[in-house]
C-alpha atoms as a PDB file:
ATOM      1  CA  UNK A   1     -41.275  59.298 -27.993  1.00  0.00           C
ATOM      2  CA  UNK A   2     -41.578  62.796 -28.922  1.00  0.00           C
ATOM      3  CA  UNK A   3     -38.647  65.070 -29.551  1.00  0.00           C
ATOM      4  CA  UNK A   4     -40.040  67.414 -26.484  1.00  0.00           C
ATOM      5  CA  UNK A   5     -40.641  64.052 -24.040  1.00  0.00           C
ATOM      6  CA  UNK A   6     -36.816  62.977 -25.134  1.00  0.00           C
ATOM      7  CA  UNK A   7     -35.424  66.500 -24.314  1.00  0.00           C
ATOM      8  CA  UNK A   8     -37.725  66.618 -21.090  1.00  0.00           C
ATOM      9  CA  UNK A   9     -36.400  63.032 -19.837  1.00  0.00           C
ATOM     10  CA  UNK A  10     -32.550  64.352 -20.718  1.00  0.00           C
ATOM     11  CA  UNK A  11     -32.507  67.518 -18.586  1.00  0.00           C
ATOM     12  CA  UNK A  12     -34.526  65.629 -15.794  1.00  0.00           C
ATOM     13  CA  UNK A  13     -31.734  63.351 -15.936  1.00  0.00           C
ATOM     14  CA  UNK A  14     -28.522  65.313 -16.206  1.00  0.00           C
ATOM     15  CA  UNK A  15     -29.779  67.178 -13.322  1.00  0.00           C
ATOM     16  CA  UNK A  16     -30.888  64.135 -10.710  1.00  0.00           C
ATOM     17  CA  UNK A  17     -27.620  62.766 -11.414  1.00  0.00           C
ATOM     18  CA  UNK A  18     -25.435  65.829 -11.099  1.00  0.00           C
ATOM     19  CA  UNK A  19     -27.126  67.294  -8.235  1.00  0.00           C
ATOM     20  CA  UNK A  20     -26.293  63.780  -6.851  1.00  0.00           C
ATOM     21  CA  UNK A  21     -22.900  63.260  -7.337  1.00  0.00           C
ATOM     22  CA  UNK A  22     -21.932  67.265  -6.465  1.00  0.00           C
ATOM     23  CA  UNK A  23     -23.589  66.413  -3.438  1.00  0.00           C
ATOM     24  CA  UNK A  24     -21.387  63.385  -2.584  1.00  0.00           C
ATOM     25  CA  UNK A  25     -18.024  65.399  -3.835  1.00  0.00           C
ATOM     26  CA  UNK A  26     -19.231  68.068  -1.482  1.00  0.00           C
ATOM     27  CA  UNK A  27     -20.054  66.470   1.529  1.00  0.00           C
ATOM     28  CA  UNK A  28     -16.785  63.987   1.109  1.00  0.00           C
ATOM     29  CA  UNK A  29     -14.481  67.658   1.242  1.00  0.00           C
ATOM     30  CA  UNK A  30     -16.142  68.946   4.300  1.00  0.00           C
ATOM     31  CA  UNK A  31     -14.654  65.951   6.135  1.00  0.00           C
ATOM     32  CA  UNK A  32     -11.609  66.447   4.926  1.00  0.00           C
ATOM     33  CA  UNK A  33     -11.141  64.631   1.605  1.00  0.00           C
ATOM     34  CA  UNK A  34      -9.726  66.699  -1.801  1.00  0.00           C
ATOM     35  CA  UNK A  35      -9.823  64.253  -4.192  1.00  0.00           C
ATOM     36  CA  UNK A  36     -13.267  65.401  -5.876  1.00  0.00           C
ATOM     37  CA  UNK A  37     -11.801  68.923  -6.014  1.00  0.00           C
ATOM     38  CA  UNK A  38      -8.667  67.708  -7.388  1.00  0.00           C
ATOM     39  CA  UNK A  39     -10.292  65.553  -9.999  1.00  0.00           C
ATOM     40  CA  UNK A  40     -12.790  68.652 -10.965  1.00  0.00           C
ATOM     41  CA  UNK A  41     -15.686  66.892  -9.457  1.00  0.00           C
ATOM     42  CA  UNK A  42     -16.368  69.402  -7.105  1.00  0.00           C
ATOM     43  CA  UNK A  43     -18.672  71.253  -9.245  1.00  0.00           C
ATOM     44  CA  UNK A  44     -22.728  71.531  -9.881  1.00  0.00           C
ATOM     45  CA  UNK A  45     -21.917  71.542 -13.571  1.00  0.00           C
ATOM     46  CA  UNK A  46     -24.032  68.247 -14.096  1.00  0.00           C
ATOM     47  CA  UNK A  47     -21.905  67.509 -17.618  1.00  0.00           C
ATOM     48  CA  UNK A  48     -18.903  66.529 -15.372  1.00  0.00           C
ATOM     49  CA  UNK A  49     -20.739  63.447 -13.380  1.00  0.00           C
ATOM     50  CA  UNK A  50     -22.409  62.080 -16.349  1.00  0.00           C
ATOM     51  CA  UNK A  51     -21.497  58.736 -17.603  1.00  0.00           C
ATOM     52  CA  UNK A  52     -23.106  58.516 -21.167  1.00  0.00           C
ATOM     53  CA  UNK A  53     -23.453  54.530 -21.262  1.00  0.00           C
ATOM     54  CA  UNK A  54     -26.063  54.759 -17.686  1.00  0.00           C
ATOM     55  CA  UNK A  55     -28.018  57.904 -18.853  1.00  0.00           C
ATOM     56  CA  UNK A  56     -28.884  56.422 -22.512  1.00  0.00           C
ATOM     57  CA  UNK A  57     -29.862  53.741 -20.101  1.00  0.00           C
ATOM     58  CA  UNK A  58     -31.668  55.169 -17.854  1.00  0.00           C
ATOM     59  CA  UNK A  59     -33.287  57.346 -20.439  1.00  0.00           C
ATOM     60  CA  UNK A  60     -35.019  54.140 -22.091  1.00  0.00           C
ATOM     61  CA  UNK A  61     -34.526  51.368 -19.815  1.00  0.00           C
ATOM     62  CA  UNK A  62     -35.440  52.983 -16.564  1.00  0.00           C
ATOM     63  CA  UNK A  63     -32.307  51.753 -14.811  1.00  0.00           C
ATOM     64  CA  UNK A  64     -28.955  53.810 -15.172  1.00  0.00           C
ATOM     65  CA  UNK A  65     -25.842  55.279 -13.047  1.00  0.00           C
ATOM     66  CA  UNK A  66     -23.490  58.680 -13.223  1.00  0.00           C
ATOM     67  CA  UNK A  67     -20.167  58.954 -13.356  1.00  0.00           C
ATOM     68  CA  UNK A  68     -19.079  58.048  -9.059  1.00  0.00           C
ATOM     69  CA  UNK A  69     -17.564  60.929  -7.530  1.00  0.00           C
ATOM     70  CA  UNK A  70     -13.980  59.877  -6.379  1.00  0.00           C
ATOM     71  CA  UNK A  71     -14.242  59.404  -1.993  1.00  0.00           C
ATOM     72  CA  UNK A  72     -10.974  58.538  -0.338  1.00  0.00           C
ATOM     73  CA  UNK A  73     -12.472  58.009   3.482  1.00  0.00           C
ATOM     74  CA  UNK A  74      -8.935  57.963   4.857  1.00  0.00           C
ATOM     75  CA  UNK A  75      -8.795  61.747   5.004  1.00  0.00           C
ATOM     76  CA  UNK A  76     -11.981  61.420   7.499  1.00  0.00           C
ATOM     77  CA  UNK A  77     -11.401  61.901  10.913  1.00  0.00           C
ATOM     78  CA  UNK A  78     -13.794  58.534  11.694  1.00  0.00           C
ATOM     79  CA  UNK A  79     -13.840  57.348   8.498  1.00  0.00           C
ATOM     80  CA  UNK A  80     -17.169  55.328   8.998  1.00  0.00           C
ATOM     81  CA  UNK A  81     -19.311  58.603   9.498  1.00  0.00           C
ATOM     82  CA  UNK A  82     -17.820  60.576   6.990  1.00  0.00           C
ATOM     83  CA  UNK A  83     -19.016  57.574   5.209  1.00  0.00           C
ATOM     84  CA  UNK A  84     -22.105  57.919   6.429  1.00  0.00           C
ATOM     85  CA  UNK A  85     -22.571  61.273   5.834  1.00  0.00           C
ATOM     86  CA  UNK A  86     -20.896  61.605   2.138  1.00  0.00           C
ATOM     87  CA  UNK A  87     -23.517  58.161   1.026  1.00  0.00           C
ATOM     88  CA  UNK A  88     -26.305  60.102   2.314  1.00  0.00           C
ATOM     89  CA  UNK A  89     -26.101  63.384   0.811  1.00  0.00           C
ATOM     90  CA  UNK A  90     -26.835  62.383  -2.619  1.00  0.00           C
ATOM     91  CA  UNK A  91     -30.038  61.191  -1.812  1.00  0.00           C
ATOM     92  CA  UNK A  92     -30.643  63.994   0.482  1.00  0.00           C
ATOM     93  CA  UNK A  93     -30.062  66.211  -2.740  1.00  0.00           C
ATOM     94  CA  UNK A  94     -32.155  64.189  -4.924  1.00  0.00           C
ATOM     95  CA  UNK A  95     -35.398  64.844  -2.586  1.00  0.00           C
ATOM     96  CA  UNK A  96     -34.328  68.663  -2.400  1.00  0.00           C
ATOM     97  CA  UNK A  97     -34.306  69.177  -6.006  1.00  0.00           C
ATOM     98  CA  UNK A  98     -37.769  67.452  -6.022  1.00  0.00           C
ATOM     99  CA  UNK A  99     -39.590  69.421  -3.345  1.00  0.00           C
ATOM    100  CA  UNK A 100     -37.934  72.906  -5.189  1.00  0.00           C
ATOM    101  CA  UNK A 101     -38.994  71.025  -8.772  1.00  0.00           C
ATOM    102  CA  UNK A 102     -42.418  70.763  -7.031  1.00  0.00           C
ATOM    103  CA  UNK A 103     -42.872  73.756  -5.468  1.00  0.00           C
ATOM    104  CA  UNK A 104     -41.679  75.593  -8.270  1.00  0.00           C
ATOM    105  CA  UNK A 105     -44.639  73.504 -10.339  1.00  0.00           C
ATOM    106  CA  UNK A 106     -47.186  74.775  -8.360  1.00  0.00           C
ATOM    107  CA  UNK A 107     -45.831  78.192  -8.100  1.00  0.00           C
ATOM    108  CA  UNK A 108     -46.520  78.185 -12.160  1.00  0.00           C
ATOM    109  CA  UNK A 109     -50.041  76.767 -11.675  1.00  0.00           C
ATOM    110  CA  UNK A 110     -50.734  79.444  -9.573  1.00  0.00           C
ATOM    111  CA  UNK A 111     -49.290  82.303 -11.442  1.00  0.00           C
ATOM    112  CA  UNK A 112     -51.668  80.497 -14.638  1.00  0.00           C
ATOM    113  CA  UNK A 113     -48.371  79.211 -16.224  1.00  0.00           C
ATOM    114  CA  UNK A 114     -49.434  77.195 -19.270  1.00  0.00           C
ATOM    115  CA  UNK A 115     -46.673  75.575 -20.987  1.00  0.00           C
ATOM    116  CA  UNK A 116     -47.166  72.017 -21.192  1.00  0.00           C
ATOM    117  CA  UNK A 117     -43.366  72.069 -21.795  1.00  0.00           C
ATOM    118  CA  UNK A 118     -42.376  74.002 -18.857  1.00  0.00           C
ATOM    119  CA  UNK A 119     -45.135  72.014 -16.115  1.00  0.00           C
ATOM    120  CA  UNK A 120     -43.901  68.670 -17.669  1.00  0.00           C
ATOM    121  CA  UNK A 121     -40.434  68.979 -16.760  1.00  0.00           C
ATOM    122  CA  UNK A 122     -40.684  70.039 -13.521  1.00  0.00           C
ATOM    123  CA  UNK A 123     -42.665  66.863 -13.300  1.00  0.00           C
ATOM    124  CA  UNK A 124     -40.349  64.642 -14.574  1.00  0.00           C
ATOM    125  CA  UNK A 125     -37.395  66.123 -12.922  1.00  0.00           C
ATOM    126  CA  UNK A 126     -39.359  65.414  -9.614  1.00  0.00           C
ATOM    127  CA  UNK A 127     -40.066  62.382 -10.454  1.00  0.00           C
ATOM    128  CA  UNK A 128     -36.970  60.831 -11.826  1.00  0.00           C
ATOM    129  CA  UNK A 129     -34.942  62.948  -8.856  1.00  0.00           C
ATOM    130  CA  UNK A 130     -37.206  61.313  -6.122  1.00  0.00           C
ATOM    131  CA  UNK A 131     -36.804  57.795  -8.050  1.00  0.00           C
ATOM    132  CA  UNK A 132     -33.271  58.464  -8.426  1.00  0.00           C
ATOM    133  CA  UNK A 133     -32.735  59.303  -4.773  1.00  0.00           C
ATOM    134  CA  UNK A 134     -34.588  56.279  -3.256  1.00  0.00           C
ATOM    135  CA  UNK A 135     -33.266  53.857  -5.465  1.00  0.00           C
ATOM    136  CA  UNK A 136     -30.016  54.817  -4.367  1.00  0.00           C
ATOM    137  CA  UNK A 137     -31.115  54.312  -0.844  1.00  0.00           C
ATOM    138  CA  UNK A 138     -31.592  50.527  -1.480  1.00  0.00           C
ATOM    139  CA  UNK A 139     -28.558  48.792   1.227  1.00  0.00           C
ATOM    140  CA  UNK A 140     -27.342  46.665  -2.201  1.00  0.00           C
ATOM    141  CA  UNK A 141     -23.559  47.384  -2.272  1.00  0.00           C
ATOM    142  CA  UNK A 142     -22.506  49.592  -3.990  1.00  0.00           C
ATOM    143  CA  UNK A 143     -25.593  51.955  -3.424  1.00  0.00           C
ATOM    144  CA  UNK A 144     -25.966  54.617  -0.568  1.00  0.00           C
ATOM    145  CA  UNK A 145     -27.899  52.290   1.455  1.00  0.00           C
ATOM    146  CA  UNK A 146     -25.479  49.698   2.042  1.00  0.00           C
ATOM    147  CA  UNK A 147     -22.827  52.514   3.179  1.00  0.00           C
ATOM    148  CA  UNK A 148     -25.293  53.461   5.643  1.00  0.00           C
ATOM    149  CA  UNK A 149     -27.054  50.577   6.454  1.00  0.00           C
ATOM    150  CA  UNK A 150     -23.336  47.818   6.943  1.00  0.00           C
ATOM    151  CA  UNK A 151     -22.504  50.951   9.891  1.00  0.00           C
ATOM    152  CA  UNK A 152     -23.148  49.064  12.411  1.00  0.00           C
ATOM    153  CA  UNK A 153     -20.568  46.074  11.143  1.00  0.00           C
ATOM    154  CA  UNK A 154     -16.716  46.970  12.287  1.00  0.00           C
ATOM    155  CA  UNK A 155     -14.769  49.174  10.213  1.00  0.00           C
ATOM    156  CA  UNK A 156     -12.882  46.801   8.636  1.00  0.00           C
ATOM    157  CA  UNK A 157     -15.878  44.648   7.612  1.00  0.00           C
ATOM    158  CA  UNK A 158     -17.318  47.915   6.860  1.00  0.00           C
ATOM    159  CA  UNK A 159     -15.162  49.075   4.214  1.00  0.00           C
ATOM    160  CA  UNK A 160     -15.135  45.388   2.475  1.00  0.00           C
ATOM    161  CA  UNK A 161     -18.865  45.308   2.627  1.00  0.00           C
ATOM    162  CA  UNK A 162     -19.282  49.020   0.659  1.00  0.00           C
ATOM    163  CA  UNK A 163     -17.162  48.245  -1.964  1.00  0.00           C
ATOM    164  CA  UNK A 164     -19.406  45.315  -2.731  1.00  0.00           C
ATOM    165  CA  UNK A 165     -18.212  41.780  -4.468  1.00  0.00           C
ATOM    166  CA  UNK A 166     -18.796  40.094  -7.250  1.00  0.00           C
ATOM    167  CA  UNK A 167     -21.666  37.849  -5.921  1.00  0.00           C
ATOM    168  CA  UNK A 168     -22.762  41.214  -4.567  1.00  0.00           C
ATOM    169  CA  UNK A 169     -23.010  42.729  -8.133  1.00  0.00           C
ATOM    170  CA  UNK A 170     -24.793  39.611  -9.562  1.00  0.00           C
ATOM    171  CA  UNK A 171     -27.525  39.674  -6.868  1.00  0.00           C
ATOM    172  CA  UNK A 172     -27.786  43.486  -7.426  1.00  0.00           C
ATOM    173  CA  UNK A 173     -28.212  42.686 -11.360  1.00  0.00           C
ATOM    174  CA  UNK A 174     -30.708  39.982 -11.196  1.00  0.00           C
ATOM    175  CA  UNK A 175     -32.941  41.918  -8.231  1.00  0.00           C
ATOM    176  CA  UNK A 176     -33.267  45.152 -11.268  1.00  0.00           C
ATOM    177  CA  UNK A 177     -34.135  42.738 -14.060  1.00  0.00           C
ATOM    178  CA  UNK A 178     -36.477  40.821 -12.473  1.00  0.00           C
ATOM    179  CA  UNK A 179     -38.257  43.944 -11.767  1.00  0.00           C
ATOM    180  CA  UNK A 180     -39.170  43.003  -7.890  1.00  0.00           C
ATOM    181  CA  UNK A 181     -38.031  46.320  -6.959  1.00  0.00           C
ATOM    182  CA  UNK A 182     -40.251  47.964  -9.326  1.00  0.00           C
ATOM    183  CA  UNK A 183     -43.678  48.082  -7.493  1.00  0.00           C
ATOM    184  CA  UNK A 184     -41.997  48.606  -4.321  1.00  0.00           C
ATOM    185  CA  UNK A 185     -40.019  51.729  -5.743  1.00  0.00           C
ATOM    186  CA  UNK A 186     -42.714  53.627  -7.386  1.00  0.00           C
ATOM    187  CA  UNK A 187     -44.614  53.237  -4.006  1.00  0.00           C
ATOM    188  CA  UNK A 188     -41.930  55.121  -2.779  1.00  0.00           C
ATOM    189  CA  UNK A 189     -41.550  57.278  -5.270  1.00  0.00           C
ATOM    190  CA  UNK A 190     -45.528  58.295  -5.211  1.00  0.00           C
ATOM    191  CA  UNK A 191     -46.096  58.484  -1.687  1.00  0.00           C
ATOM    192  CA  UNK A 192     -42.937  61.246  -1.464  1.00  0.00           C
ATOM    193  CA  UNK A 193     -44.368  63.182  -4.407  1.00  0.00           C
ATOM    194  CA  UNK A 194     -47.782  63.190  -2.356  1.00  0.00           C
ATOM    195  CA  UNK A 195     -46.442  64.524   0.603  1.00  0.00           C
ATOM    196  CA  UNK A 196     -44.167  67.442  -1.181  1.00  0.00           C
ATOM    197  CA  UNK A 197     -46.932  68.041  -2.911  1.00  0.00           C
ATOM    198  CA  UNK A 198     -49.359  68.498   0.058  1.00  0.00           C
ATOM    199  CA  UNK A 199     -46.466  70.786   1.836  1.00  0.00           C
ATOM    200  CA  UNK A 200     -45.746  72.962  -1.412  1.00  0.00           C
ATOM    201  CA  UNK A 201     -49.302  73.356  -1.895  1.00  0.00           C
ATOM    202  CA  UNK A 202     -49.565  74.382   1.942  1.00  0.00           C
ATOM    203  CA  UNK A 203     -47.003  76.870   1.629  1.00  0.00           C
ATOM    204  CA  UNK A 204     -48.585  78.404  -1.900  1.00  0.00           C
ATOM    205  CA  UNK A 205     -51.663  79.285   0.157  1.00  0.00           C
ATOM    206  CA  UNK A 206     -50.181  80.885   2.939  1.00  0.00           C
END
């Protein structure tokens, strides 16, 4: 890879990860918890959620994690939909950052932007954002989607089931190597550039 593609695929990442995990931290203190703000995770500075290790793997392995935002759910009112809420908004920011990554792209084309440095990280940051946020959506413990998704079990059961197990972990590991998730996921991941591009495009005309 190029020097430009390997800077491109950095700030694309730094930024789907720390819009992320700011979102969790943010969410988590509306309903009542501190502990992101008094760990200095309460910040959009993306430098303070990364964990190096998962971003040099993500950046050339496709599969990679940030640094988790510290939740303590026992400062929630109902601890289950604070939960619910808190595992939710990091995806939520992932596809926000997309559609405003896209939007901005076709702003650019537009306005006869030609910077093939400028248009091609806008696209990867909507791409690895959108891939980001939907693979965190899978309900394999300890994603998002299990935190949402095990809501319906009792609280107790609830709580166990989120923090995932060991034989939890290994079925998580094996599913991402085998790559089974892979075809599925891009899917995904092209069908919801498609449509944000169809609305950005929309709005561009107007």
């Amino acid at each position: 890879m190029s020097i430009e593609s390997i800077l491109i695929r950095v700030i694309a990442v730094i930024l789907a990860m720390g819009i992320h995990e700011s979102a969790h931290g943010l969410v988590s203190y509306w309903f009542g918890d501190p502990t992101a703000k008094e760990e200095g995770r309460l910040t959009l500075n993306p430098f303070a959620h990364i964990d190096w290790a998962g971003l040099l793997c993500l950046l050339f392995f496709r599969f990679g994690w940030a640094k988790p935002v510290p939740v303590d759910p026992r400062y929630y009112k109902d601890p289950k939909t604070g939960m619910i809420w808190t595992a939710f908004a990091g995806p939520i920011a992932n596809f926000l950052l997309a559609f405003v990554a896209i939007f901005i792209y076709y702003g650019c084309v537009k306005a006869g932007v030609e910077s093939s440095f400028i248009l091609s990280l806008l696209g990867s940051i909507a791409i690895l954002s959108i891939g980001f946020g939907t693979f965190n959506l899978l309900p394999i413990p300890p994603l998002d989607g299990s935190k949402i998704l095990f809501a319906f079990l009792p609280l107790d059961k609830y709580l166990r089931f989120t923090q995932g197990s060991n034989v939890m972990m290994i079925v998580f590991i094996l599913l991402i190597a085998s790559g089974i998730l892979d075809g599925p996921l891009m899917t995904m991941v092209s069908n919801t550039i498609d449509i944000f591009s169809s609305v950005a495009i929309s709005i561009w005309k107007l």
